[in-house]
N, C-alpha and C. Protein backbone atom coordinates (compact mmCIF):
# COMPACT_ATOMS: atom_id res chain seq x y z
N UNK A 1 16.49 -56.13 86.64
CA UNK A 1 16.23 -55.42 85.41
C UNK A 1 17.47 -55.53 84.52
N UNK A 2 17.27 -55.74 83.61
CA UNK A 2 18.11 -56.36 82.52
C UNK A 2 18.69 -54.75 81.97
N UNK A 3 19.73 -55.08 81.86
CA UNK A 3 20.72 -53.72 81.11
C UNK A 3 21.04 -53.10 79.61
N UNK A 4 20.93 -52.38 79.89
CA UNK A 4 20.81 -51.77 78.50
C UNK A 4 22.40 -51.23 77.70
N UNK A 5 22.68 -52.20 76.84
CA UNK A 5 24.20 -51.51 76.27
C UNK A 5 23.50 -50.64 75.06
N UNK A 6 24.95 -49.70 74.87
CA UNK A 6 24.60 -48.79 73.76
C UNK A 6 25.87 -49.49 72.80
N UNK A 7 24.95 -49.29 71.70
CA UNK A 7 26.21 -49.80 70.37
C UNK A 7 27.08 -48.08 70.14
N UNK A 8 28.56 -48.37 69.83
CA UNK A 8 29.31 -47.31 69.20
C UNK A 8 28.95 -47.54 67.75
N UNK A 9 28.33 -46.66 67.41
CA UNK A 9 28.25 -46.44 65.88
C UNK A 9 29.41 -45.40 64.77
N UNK A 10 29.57 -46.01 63.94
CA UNK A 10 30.27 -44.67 63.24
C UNK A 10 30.23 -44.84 61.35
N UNK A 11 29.25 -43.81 61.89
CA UNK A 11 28.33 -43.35 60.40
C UNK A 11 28.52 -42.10 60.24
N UNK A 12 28.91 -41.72 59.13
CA UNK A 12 29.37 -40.37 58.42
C UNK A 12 28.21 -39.74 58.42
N UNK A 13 28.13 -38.45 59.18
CA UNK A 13 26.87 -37.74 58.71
C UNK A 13 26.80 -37.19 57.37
N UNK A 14 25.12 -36.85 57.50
CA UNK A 14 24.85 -36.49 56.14
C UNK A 14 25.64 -35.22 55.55
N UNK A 15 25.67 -34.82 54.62
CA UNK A 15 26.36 -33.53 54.13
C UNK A 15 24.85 -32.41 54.24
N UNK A 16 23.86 -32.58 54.21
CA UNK A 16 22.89 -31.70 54.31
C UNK A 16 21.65 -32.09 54.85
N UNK A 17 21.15 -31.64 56.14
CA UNK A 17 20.05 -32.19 57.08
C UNK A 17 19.07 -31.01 57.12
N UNK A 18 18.49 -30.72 56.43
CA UNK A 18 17.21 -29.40 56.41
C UNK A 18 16.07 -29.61 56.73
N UNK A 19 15.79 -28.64 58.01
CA UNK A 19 13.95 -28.43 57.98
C UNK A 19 13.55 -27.93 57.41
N UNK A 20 12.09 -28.60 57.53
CA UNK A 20 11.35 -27.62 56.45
C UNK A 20 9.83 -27.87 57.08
N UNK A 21 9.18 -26.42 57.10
CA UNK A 21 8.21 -26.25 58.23
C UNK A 21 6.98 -25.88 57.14
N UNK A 22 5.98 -26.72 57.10
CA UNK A 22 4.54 -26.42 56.26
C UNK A 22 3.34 -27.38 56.51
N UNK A 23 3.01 -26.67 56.10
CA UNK A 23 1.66 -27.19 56.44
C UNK A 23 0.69 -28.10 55.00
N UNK A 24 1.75 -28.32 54.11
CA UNK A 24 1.58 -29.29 53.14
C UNK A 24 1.26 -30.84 53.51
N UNK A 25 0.86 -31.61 52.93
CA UNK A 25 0.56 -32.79 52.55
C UNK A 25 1.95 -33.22 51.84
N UNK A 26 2.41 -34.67 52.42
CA UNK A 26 4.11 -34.67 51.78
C UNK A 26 3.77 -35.24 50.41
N UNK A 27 2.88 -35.77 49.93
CA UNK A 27 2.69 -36.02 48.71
C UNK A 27 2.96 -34.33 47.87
N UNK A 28 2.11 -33.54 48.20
CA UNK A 28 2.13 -32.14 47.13
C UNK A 28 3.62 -31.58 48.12
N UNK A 29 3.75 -31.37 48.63
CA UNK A 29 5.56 -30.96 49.19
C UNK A 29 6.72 -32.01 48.36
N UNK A 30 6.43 -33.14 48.15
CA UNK A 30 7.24 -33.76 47.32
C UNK A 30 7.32 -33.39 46.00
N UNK A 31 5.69 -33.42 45.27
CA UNK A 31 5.93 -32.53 44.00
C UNK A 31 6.24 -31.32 43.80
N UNK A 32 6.22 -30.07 44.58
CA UNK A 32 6.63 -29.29 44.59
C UNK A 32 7.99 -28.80 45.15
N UNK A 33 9.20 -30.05 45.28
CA UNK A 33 10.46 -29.86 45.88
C UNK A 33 10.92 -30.52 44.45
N UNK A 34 10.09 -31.35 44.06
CA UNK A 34 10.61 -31.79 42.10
C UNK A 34 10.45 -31.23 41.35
N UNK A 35 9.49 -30.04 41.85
CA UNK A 35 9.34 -28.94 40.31
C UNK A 35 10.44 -27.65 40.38
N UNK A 36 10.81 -27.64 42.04
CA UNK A 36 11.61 -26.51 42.17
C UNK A 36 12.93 -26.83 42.05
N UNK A 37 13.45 -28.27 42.45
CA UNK A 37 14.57 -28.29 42.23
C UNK A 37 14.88 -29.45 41.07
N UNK A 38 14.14 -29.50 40.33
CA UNK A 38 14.04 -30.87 39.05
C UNK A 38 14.68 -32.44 39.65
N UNK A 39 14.23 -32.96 40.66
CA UNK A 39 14.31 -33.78 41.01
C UNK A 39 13.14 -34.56 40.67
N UNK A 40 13.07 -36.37 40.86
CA UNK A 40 11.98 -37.31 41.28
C UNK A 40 12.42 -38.41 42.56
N UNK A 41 11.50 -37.17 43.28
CA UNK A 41 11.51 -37.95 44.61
C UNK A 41 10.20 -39.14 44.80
N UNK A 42 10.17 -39.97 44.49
CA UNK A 42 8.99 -41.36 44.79
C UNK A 42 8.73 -41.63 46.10
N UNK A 43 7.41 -41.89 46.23
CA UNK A 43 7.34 -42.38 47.57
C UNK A 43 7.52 -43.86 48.29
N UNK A 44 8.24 -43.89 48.73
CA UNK A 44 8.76 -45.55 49.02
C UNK A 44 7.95 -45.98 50.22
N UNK A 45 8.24 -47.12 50.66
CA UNK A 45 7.49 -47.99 51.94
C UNK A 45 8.04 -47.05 53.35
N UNK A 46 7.05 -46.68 54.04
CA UNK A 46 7.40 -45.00 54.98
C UNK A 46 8.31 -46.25 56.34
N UNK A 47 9.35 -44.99 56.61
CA UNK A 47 10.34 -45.55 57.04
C UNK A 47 10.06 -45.73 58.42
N UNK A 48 10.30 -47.17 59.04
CA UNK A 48 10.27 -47.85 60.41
C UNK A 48 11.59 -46.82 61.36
N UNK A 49 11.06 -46.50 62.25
CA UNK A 49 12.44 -45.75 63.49
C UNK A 49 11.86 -46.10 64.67
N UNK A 50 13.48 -47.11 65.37
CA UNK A 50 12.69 -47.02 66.37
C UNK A 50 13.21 -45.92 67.16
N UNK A 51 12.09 -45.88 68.30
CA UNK A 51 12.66 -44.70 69.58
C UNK A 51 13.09 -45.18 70.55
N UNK A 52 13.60 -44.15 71.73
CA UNK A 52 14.28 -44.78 72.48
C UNK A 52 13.31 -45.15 73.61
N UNK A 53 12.00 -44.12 73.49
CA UNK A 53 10.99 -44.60 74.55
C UNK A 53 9.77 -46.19 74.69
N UNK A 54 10.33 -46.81 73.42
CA UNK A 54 9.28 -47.75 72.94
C UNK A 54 9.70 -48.63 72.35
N UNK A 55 9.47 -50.19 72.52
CA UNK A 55 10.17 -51.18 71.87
C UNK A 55 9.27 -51.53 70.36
N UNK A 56 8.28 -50.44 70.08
CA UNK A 56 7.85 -50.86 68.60
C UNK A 56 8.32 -49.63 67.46
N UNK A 57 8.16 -50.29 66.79
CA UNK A 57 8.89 -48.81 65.40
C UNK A 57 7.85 -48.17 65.21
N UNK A 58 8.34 -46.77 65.22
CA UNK A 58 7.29 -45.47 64.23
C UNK A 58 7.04 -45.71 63.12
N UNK A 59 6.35 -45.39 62.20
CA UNK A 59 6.82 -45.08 60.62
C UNK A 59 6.43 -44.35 59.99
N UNK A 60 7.50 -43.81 59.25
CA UNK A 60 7.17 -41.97 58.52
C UNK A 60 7.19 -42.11 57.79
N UNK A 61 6.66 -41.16 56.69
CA UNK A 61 6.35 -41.08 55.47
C UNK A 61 8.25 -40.81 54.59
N UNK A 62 8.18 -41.45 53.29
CA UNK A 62 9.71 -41.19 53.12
C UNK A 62 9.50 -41.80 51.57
N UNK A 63 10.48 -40.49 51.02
CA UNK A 63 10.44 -40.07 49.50
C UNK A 63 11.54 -40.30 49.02
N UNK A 64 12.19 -40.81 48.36
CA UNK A 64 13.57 -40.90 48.04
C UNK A 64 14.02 -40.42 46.32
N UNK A 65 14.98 -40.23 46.13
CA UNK A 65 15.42 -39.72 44.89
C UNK A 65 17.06 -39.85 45.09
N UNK A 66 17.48 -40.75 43.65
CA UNK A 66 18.86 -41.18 43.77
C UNK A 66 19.52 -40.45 42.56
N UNK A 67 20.16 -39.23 42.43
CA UNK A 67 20.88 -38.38 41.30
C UNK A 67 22.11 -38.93 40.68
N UNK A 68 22.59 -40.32 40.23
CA UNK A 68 23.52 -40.87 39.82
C UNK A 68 24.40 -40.22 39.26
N UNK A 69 23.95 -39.21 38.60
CA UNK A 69 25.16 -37.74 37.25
C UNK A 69 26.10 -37.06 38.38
N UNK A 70 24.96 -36.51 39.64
CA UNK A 70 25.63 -35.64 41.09
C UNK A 70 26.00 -36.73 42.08
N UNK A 71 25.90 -38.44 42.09
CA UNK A 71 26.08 -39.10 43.34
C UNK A 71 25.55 -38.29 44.24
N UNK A 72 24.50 -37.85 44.26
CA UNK A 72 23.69 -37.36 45.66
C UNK A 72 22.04 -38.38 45.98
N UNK A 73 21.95 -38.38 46.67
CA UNK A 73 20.91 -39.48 47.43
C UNK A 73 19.72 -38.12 48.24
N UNK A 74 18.30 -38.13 47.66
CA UNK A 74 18.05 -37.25 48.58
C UNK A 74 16.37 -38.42 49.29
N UNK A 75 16.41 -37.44 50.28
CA UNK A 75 15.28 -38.48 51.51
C UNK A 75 14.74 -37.08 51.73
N UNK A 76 13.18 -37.42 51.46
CA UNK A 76 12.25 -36.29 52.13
C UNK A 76 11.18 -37.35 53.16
N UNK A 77 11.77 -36.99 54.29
CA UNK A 77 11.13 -37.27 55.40
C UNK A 77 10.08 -36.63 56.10
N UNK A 78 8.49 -37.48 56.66
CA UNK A 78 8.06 -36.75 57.45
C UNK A 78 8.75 -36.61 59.21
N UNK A 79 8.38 -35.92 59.84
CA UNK A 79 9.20 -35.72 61.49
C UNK A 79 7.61 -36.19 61.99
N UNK A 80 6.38 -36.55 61.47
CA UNK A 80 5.69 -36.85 62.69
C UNK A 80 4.79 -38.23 62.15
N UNK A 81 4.91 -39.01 62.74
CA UNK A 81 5.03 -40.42 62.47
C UNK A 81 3.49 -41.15 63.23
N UNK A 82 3.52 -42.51 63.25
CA UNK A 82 2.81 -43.48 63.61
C UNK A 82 2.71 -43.28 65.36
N UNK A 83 3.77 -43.34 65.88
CA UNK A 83 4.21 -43.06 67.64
C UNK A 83 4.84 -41.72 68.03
N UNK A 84 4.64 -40.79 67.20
CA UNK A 84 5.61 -39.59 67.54
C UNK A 84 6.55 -38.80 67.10
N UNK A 85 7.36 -38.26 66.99
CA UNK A 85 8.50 -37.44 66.36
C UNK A 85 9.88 -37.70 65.69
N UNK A 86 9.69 -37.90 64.63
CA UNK A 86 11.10 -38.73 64.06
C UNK A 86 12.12 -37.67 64.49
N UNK A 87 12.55 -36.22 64.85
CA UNK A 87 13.27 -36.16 65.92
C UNK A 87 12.61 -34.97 66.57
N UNK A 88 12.50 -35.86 67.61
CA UNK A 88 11.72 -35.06 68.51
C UNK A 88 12.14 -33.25 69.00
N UNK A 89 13.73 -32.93 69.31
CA UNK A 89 14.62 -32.05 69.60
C UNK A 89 13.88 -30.77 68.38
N UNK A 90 13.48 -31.50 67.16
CA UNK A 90 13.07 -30.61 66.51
C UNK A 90 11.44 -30.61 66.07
N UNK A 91 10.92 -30.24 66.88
CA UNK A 91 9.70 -30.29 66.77
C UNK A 91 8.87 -29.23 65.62
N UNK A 92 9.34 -28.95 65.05
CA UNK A 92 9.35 -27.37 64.69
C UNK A 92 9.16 -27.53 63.15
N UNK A 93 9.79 -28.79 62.89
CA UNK A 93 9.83 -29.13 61.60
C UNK A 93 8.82 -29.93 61.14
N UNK A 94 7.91 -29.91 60.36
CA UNK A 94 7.18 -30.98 59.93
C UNK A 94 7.46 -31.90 58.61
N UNK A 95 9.39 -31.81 58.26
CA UNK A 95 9.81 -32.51 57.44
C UNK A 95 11.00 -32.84 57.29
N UNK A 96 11.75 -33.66 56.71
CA UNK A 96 13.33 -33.08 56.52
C UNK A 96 13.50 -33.65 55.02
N UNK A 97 14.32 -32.72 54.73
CA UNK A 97 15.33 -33.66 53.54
C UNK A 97 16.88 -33.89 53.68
N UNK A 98 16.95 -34.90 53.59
CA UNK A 98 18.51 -35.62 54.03
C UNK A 98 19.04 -35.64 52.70
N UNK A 99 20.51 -35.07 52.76
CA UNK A 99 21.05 -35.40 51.15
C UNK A 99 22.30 -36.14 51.77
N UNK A 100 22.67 -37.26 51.02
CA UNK A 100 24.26 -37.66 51.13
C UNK A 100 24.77 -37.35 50.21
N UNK A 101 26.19 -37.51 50.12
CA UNK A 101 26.59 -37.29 48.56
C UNK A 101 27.72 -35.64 49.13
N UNK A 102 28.07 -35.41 47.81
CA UNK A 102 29.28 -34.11 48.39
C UNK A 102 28.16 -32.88 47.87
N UNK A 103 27.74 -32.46 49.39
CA UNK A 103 27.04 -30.89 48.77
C UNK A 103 27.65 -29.79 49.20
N UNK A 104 28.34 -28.82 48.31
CA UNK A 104 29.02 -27.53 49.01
C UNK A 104 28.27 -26.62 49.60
N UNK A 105 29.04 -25.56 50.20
CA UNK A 105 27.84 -24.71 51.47
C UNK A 105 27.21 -23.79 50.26
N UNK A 106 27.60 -23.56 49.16
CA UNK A 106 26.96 -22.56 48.14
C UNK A 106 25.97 -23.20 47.48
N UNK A 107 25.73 -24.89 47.30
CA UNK A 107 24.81 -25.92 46.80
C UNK A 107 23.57 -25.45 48.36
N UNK A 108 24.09 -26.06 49.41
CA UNK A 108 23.49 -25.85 50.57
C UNK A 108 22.04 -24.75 50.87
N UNK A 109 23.00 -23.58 50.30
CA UNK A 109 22.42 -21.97 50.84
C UNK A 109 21.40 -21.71 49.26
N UNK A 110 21.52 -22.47 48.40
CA UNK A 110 20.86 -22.27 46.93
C UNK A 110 19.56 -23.55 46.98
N UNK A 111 19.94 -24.26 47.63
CA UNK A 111 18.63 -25.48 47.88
C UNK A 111 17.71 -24.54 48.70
N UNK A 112 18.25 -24.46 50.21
CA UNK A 112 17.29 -24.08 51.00
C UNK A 112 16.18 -22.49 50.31
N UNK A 113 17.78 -21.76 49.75
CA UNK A 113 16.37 -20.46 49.35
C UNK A 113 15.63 -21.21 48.35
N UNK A 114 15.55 -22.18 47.43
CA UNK A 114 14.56 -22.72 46.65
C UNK A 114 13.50 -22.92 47.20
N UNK A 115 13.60 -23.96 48.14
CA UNK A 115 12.81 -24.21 48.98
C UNK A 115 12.10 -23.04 50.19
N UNK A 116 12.55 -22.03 50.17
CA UNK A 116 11.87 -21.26 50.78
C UNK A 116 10.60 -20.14 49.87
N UNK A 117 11.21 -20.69 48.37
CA UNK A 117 9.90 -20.32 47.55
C UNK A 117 8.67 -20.70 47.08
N UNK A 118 8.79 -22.44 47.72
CA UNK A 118 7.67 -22.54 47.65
C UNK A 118 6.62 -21.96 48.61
N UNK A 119 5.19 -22.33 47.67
CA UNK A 119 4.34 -22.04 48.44
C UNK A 119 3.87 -22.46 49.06
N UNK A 120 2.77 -22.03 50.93
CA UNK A 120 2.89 -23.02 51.85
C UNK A 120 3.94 -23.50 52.09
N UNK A 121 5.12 -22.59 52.02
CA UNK A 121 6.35 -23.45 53.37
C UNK A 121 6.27 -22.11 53.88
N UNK A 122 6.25 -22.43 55.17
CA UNK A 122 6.60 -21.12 56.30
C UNK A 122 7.90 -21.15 56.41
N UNK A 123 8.83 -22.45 56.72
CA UNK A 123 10.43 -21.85 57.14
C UNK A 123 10.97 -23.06 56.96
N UNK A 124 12.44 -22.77 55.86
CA UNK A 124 12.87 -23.73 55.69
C UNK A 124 14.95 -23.80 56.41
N UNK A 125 15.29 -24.29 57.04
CA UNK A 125 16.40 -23.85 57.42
C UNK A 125 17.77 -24.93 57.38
N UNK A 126 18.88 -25.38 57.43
CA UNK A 126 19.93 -26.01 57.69
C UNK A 126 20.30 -26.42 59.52
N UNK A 127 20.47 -27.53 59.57
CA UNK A 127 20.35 -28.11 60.90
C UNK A 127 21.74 -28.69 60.99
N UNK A 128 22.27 -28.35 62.51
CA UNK A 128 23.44 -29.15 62.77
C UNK A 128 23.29 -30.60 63.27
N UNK A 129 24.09 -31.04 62.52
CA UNK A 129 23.45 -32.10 63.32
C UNK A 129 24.52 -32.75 64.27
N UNK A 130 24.99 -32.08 64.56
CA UNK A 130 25.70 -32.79 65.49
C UNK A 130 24.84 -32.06 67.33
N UNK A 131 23.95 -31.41 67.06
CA UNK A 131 23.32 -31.40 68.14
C UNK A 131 21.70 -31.63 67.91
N UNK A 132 21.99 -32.91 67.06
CA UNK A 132 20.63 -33.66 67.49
C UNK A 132 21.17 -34.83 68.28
N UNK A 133 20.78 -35.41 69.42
CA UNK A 133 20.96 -36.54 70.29
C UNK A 133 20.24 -37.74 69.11
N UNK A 134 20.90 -38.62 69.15
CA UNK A 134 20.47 -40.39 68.69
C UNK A 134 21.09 -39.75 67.32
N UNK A 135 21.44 -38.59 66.23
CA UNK A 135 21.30 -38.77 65.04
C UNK A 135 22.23 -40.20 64.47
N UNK A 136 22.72 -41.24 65.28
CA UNK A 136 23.31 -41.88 64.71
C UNK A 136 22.03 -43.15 64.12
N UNK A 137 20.96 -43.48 65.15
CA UNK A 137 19.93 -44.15 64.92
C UNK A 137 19.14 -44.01 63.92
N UNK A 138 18.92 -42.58 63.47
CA UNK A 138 18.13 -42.08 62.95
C UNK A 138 18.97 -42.38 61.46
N UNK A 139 20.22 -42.37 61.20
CA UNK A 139 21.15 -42.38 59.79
C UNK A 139 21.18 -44.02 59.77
N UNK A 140 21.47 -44.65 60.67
CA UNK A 140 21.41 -46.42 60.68
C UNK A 140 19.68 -46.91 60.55
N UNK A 141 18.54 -46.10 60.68
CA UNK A 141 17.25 -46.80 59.93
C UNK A 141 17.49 -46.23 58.76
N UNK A 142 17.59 -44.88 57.85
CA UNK A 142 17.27 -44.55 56.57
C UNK A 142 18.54 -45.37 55.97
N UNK A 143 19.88 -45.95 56.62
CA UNK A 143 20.86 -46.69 55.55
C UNK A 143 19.65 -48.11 55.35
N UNK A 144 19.36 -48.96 56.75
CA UNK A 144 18.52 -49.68 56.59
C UNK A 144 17.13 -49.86 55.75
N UNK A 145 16.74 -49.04 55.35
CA UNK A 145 15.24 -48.53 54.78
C UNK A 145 16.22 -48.33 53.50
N UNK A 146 17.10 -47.65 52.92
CA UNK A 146 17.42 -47.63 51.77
C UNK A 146 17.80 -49.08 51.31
N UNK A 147 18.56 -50.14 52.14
CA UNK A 147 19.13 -51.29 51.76
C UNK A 147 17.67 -52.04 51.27
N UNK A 148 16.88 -52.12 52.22
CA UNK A 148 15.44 -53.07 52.23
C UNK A 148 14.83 -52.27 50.80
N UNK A 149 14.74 -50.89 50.30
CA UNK A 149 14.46 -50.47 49.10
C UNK A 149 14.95 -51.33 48.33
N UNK A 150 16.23 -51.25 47.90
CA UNK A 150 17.33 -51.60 46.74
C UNK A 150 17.13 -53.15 46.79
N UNK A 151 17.09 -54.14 47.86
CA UNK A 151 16.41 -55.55 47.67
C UNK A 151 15.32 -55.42 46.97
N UNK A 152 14.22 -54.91 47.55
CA UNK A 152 12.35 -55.03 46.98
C UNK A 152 12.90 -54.87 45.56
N UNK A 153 13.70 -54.01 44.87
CA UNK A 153 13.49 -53.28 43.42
C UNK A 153 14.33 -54.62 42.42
N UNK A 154 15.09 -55.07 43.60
CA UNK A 154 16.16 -56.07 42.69
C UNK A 154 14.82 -57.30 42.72
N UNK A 155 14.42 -57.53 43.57
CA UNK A 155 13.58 -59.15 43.54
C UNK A 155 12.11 -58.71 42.48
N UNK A 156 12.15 -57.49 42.50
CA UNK A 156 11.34 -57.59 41.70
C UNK A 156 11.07 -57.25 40.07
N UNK A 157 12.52 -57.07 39.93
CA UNK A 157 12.79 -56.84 38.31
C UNK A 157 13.59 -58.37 38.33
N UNK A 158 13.67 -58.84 39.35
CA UNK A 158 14.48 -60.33 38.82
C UNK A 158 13.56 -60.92 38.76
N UNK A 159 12.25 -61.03 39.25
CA UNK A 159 11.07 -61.64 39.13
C UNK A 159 10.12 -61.02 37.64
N UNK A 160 10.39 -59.94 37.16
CA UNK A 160 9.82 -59.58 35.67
C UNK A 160 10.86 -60.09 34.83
N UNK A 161 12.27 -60.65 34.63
CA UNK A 161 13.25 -61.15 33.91
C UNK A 161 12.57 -62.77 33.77
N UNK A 162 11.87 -63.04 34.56
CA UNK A 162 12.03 -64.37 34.31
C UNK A 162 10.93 -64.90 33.52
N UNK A 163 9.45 -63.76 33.34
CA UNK A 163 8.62 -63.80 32.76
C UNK A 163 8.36 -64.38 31.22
């Protein structure tokens, strides 16, 4: 039986990893996380992860919104996918939003109560993530899934330039 190495990764975690527990449709949870916090989150090509139990990729639903004025990057993720639980440890969640970018703990604690006003969210909370197991996998597909974005958008405004 052939051996399994693990890669050392070292990827900066996110500055803000939030659940968010409802029983929404991520299409109307997306519009209603853009009306509450004036964002446009789009829905992009739903993001491939693989797991550690299965040599084929999941794929979740995944919203992205890039704030160039704040350099913040935000990802509204679904957690339950094609094969299973984009992280499983948190089962609890039926979403996340990932922000990169510099968010302070007073930005932090002012998102989440937003988000706890919408309607149809039961519970929205802040996650450590340093006790989710794999979160390094999970930050190396959404860098990947963002890179494969930013190609599709370039080939295809270089392909309307030439029109």
């Amino acid at each position: 039986m052939p051996k399994r190495k693990q890669l050392e990764t070292d990827f900066k975690l996110l500055d803000s990893f939030i659940g968010i527990s409802s029983h929404l449709r991520d299409y109307r949870l997306a519009y209603l996380i853009n009306q509450i916090l004036g964002l446009t989150l789009e829905k992009t090509d739903d993001l491939p992860a693989f797991n550690t139990k299965s040599e084929n990729p999941s794929y979740f639903s995944c919203y992205t919104f890039d704030d160039c004025d704040k350099q913040l990057k935000y990802f509204l993720l679904s957690n339950t996918g094609s094969e299973g639980s984009l992280v499983p440890s948190q089962k609890e969640a039926g979403y996340f939003l990932l922000i990169h970018g510099v968010v302070t703990s007073e930005m932090k604690v002012a998102i989440v109560g937003q988000l706890k006003n919408i309607p149809n969210v039961l519970t929205v909370y802040s996650i450590d993530q340093y006790k989710i197991p794999n979160i390094e996998l999970l930050l190396s597909d959404v860098e990947l899934h963002e890179i494969s974005i930013k190609l599709k958008i370039k080939a295809k405004n270089k392909g309307l330039g030439s029109v």
